[in-house]
N, C-alpha and C. Protein backbone atom coordinates (compact mmCIF):
# COMPACT_ATOMS: atom_id res chain seq x y z
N UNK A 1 90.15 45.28 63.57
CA UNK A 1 89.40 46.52 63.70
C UNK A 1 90.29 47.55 64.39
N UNK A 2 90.12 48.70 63.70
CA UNK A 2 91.37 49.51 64.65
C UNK A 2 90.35 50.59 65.73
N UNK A 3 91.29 50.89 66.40
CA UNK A 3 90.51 51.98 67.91
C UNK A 3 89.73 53.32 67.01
N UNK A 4 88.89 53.66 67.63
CA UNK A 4 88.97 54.91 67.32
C UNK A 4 89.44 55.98 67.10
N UNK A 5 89.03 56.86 66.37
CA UNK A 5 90.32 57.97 66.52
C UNK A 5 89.65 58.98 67.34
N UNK A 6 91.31 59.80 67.85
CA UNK A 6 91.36 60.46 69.43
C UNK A 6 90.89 61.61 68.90
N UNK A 7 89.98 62.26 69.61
CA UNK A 7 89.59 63.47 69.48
C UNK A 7 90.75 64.54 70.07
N UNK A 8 90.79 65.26 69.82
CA UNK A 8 91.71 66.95 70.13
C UNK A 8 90.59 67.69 70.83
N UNK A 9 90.96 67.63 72.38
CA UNK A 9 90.32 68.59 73.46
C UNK A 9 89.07 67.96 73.77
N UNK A 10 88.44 68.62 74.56
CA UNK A 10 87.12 68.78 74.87
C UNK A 10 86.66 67.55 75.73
N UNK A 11 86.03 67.33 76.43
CA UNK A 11 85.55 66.50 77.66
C UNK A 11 86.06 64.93 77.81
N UNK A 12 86.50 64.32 78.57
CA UNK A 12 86.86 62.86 78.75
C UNK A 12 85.96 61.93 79.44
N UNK A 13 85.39 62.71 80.10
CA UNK A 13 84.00 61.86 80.85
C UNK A 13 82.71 61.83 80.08
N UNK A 14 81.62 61.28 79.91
CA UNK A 14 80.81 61.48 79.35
C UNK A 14 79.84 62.53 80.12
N UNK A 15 78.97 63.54 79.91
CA UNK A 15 78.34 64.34 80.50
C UNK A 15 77.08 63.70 81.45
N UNK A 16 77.36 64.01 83.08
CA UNK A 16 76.01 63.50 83.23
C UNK A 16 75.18 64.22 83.54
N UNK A 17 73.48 63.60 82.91
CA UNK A 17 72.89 64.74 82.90
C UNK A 17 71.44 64.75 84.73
N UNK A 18 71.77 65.56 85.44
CA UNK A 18 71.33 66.08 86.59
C UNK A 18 70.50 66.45 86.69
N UNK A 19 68.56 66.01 87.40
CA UNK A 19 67.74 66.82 87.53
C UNK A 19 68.43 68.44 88.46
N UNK A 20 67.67 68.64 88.49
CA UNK A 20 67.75 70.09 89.25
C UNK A 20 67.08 70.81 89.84
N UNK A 21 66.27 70.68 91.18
CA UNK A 21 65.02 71.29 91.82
C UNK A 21 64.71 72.44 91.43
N UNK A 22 63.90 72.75 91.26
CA UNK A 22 63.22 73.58 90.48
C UNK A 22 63.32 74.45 88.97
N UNK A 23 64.00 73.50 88.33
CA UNK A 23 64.31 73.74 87.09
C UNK A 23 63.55 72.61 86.20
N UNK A 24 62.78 73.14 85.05
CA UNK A 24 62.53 72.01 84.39
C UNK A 24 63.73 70.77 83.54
N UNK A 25 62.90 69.76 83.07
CA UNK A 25 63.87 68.79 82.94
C UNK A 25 64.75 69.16 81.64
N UNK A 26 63.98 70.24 80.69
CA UNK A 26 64.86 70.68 79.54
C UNK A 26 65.33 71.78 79.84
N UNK A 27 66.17 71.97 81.05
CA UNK A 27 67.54 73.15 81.43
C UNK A 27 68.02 73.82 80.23
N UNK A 28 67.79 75.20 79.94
CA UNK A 28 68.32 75.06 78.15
C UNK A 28 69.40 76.35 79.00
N UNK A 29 70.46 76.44 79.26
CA UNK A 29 71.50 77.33 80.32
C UNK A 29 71.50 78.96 79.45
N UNK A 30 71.69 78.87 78.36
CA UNK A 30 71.33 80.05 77.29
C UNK A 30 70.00 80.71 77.49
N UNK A 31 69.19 80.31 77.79
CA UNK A 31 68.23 81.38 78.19
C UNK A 31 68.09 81.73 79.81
N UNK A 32 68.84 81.31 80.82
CA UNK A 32 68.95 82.09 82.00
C UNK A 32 70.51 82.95 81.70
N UNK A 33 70.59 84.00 81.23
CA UNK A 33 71.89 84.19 81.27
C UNK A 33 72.25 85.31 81.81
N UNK A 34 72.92 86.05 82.41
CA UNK A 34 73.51 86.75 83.39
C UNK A 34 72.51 87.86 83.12
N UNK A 35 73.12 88.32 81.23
CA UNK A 35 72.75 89.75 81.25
C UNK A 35 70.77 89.62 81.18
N UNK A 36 70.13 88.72 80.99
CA UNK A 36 69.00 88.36 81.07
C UNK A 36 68.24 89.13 82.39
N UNK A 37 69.22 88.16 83.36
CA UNK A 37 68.43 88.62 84.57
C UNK A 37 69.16 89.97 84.99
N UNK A 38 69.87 90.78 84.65
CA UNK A 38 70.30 92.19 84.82
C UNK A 38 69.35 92.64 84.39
N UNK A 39 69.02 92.73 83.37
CA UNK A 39 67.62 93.37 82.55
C UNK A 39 66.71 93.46 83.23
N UNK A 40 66.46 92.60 84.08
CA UNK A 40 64.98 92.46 84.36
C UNK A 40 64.99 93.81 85.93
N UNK A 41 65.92 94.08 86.38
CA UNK A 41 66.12 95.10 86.91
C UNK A 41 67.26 94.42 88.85
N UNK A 42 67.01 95.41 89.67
CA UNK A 42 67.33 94.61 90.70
C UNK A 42 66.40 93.63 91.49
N UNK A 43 66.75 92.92 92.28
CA UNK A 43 65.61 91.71 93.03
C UNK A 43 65.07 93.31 94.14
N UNK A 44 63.79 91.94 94.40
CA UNK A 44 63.10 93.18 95.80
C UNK A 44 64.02 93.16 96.68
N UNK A 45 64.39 91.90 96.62
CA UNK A 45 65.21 91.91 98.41
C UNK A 45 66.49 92.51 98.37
N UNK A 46 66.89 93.33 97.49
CA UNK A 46 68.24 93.78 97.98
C UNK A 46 67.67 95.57 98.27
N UNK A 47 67.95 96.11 99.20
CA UNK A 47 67.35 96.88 99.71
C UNK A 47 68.91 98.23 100.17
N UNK A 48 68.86 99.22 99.40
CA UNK A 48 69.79 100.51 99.45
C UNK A 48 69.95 100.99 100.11
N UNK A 49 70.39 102.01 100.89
CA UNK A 49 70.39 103.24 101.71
C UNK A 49 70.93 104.28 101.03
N UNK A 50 70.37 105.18 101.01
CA UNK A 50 70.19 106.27 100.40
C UNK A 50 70.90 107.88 101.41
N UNK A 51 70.96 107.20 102.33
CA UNK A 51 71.60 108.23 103.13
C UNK A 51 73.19 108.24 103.55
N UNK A 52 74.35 108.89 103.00
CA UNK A 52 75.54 108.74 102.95
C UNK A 52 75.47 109.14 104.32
N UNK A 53 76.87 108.15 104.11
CA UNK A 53 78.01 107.56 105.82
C UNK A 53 77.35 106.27 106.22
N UNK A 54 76.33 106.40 106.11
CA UNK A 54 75.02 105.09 106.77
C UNK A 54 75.80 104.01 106.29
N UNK A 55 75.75 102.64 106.93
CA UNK A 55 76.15 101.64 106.89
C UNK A 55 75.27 100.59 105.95
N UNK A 56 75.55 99.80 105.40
CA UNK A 56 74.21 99.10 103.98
C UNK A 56 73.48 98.25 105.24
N UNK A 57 72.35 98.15 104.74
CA UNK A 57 71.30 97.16 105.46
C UNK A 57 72.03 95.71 105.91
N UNK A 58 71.55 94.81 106.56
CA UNK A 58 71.98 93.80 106.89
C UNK A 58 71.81 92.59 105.88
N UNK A 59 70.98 93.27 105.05
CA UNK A 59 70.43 92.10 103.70
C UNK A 59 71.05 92.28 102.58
N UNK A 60 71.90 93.38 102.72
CA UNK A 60 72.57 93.73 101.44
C UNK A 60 73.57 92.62 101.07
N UNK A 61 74.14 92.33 99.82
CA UNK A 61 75.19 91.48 99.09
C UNK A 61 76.43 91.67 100.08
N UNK A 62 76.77 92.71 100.18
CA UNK A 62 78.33 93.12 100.81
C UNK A 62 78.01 93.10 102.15
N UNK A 63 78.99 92.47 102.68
CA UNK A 63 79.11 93.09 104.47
C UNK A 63 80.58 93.72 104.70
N UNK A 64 81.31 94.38 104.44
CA UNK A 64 81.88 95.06 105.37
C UNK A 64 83.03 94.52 106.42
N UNK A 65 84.08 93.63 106.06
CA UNK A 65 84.79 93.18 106.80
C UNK A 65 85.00 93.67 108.76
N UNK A 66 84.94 93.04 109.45
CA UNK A 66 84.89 93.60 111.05
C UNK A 66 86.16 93.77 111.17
N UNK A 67 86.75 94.26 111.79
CA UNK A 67 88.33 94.54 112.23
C UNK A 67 88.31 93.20 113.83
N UNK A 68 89.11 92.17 113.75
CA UNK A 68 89.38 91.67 114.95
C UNK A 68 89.94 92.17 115.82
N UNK A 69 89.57 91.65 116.90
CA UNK A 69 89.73 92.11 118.59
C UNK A 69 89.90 90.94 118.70
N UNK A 70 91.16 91.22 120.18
CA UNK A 70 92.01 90.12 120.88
C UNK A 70 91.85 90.38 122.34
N UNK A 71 91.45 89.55 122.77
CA UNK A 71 90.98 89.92 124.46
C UNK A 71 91.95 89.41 124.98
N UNK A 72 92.92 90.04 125.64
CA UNK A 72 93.68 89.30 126.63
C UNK A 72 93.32 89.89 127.85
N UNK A 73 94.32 88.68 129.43
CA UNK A 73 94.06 89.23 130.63
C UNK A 73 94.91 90.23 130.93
N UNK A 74 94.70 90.99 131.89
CA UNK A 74 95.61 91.89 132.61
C UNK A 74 97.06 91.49 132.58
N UNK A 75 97.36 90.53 133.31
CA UNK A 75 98.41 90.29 134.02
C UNK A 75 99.64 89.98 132.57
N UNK A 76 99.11 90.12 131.04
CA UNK A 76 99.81 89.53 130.17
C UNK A 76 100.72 90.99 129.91
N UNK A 77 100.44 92.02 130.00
CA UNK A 77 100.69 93.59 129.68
C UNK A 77 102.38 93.57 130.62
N UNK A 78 102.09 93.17 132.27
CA UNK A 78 103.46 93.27 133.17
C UNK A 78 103.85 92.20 132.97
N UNK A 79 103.39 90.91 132.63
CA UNK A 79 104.94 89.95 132.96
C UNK A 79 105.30 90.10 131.31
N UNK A 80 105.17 90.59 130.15
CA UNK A 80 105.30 91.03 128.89
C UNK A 80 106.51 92.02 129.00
N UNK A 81 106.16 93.06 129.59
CA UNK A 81 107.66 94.11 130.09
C UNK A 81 108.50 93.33 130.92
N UNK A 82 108.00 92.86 131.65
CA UNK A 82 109.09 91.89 132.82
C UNK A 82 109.76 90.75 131.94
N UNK A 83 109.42 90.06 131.07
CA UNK A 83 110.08 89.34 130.11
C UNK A 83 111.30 90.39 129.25
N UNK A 84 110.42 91.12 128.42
CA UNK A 84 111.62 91.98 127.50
C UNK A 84 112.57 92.32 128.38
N UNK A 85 112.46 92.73 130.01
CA UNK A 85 113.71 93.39 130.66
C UNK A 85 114.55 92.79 130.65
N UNK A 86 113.81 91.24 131.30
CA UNK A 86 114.79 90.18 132.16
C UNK A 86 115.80 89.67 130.28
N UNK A 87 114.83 89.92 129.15
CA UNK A 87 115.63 89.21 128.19
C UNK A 87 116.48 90.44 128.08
N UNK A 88 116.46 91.45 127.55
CA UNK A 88 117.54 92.51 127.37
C UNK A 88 118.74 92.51 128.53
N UNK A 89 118.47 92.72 129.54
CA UNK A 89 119.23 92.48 130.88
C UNK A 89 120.17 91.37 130.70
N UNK A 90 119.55 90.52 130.36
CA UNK A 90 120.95 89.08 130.73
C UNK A 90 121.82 88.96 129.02
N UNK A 91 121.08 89.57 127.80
CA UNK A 91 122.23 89.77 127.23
C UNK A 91 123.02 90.71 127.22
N UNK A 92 122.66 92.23 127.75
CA UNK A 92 123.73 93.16 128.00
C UNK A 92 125.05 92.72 129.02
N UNK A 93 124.28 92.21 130.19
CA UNK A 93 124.98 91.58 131.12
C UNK A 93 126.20 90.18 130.76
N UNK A 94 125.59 89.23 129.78
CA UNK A 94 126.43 88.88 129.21
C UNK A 94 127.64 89.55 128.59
N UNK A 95 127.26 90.56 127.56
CA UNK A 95 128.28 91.13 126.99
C UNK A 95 129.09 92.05 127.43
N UNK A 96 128.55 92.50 128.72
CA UNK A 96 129.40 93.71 129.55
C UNK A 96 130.42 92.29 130.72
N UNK A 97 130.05 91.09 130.83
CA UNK A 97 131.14 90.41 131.30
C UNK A 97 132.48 89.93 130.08
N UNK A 98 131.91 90.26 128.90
CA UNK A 98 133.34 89.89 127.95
C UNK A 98 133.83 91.30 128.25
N UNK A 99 133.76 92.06 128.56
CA UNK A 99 134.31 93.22 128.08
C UNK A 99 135.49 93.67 129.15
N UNK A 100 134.13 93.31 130.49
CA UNK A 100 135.64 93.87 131.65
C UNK A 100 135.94 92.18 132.42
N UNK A 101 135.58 91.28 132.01
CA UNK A 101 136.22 89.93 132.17
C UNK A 101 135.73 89.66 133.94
N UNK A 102 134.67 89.85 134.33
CA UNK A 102 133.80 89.80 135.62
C UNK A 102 133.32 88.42 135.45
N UNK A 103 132.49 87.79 136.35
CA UNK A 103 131.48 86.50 136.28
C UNK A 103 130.57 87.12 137.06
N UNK A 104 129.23 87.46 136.23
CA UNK A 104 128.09 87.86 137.25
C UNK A 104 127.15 86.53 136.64
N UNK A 105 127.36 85.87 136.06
CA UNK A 105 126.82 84.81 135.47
C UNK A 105 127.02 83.35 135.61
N UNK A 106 126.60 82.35 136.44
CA UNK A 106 127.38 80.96 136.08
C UNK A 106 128.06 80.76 134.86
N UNK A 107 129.47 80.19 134.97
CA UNK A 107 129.78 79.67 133.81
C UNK A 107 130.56 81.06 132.83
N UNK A 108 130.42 82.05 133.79
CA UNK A 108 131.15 83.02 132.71
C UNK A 108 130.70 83.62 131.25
N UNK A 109 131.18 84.01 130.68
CA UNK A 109 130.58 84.32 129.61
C UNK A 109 130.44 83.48 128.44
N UNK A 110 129.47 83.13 127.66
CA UNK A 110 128.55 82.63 126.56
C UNK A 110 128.16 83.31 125.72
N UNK A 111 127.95 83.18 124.39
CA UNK A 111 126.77 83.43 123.75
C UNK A 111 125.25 82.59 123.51
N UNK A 112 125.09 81.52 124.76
CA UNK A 112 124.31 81.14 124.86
C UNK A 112 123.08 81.40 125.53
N UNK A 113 123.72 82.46 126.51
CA UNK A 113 122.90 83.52 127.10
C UNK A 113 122.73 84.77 126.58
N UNK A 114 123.31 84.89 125.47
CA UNK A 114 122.94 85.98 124.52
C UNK A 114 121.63 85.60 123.62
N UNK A 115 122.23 84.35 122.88
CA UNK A 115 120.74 83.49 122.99
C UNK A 115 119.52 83.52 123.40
N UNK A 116 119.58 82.94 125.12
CA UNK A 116 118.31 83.05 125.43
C UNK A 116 118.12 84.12 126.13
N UNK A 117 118.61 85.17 125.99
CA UNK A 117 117.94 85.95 126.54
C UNK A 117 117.39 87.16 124.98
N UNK A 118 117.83 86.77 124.23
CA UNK A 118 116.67 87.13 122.94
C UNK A 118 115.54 86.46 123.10
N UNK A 119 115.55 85.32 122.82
CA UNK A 119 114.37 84.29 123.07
C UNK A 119 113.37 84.41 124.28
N UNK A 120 114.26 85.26 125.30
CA UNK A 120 113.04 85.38 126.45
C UNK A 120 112.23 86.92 125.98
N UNK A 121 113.61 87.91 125.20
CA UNK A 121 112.72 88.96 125.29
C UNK A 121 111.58 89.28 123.59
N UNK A 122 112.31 87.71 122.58
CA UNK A 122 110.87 88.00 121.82
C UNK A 122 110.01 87.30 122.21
N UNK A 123 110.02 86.44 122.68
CA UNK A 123 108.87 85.66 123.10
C UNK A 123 108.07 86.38 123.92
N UNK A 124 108.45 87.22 124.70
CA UNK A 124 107.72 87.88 125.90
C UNK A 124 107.09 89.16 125.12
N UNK A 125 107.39 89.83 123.52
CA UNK A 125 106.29 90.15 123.02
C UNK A 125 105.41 89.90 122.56
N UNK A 126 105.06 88.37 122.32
CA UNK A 126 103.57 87.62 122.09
C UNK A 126 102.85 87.40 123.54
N UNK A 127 103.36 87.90 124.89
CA UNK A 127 102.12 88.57 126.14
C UNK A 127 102.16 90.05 125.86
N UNK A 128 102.78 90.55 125.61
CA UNK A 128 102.35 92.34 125.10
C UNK A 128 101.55 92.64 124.00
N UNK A 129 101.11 91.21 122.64
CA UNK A 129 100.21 91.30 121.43
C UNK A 129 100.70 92.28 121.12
N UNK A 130 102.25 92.68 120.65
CA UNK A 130 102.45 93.27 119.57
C UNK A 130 102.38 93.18 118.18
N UNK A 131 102.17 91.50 117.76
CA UNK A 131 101.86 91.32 116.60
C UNK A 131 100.49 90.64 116.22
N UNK A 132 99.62 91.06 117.36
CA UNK A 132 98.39 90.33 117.06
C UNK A 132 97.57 91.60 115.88
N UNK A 133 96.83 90.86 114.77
CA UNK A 133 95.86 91.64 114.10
C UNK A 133 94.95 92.02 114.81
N UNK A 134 94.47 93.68 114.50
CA UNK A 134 93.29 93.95 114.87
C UNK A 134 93.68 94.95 116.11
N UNK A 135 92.71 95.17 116.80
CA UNK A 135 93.14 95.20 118.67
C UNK A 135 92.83 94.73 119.44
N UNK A 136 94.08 94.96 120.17
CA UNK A 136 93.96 93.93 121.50
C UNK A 136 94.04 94.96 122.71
N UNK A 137 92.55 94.11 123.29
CA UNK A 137 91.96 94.83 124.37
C UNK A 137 92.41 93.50 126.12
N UNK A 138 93.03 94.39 127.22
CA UNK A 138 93.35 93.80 128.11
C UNK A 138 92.30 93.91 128.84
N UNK A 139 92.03 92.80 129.81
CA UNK A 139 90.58 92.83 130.60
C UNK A 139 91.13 91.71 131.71
């Protein structure tokens, strides 16, 4: 006996068929159909405003994306500048010891303190929330 032959496309599982609360048991999907219920007009509950600038009701479909807010404390605003200084500072300072051949630095001059002192002064703009979305409010 040979296999069946393979069908071209269309479903691999067999369909199963799903009551559905409050739908009768002969679901026929063609007669609820989009433009059906357009026709029939809008629902009660979606409710307009009619007065421009006004904001839509709270029941409406759309809401209106919020803009985020970032609360930080006080104290993140000064040690945020006190970071960028101390990082700008120790790489100028680095590079002004290659130049006139001084040691204001252990160890003399590096670019490892050119390094971290980038690293101190970007890091020290995530306490200033320069790249936070939204605004950021200090409290």
């Amino acid at each position: 006996m040979a296999p069946p032959k393979r069908k071209v496309g269309g479903r691999v599982t067999p369909k199963k068929k799903v009551p559905v609360a409050g739908l009768p048991q002969t679901f026929d999907p063609k007669a609820h159909r989009v433009e059906d219920r357009r026709a029939a007009g809008p629902s009660p509950q979606v409710r307009k405003t009619s007065v421009p600038g006004r904001k839509p009701a709270a029941s409406s479909r759309y809401t209106p994306p919020s803009k985020p807010v970032r609360t930080r404390p006080r104290w993140h605003r000064p040690a945020g500048w006190i970071g960028v200084v101390i990082g700008v500072l120790l790489a100028v300072v680095n590079d002004v010891m290659l130049v006139n051949d001084n040691t204001f630095l252990p160890f003399g001059h590096s670019e490892a303190y050119l390094f971290v002192g980038l690293c101190i002064a970007g890091g020290s703009t995530w306490l200033l929330g320069l790249f936070d979305r939204g605004t950021t409010i200090y409290r």
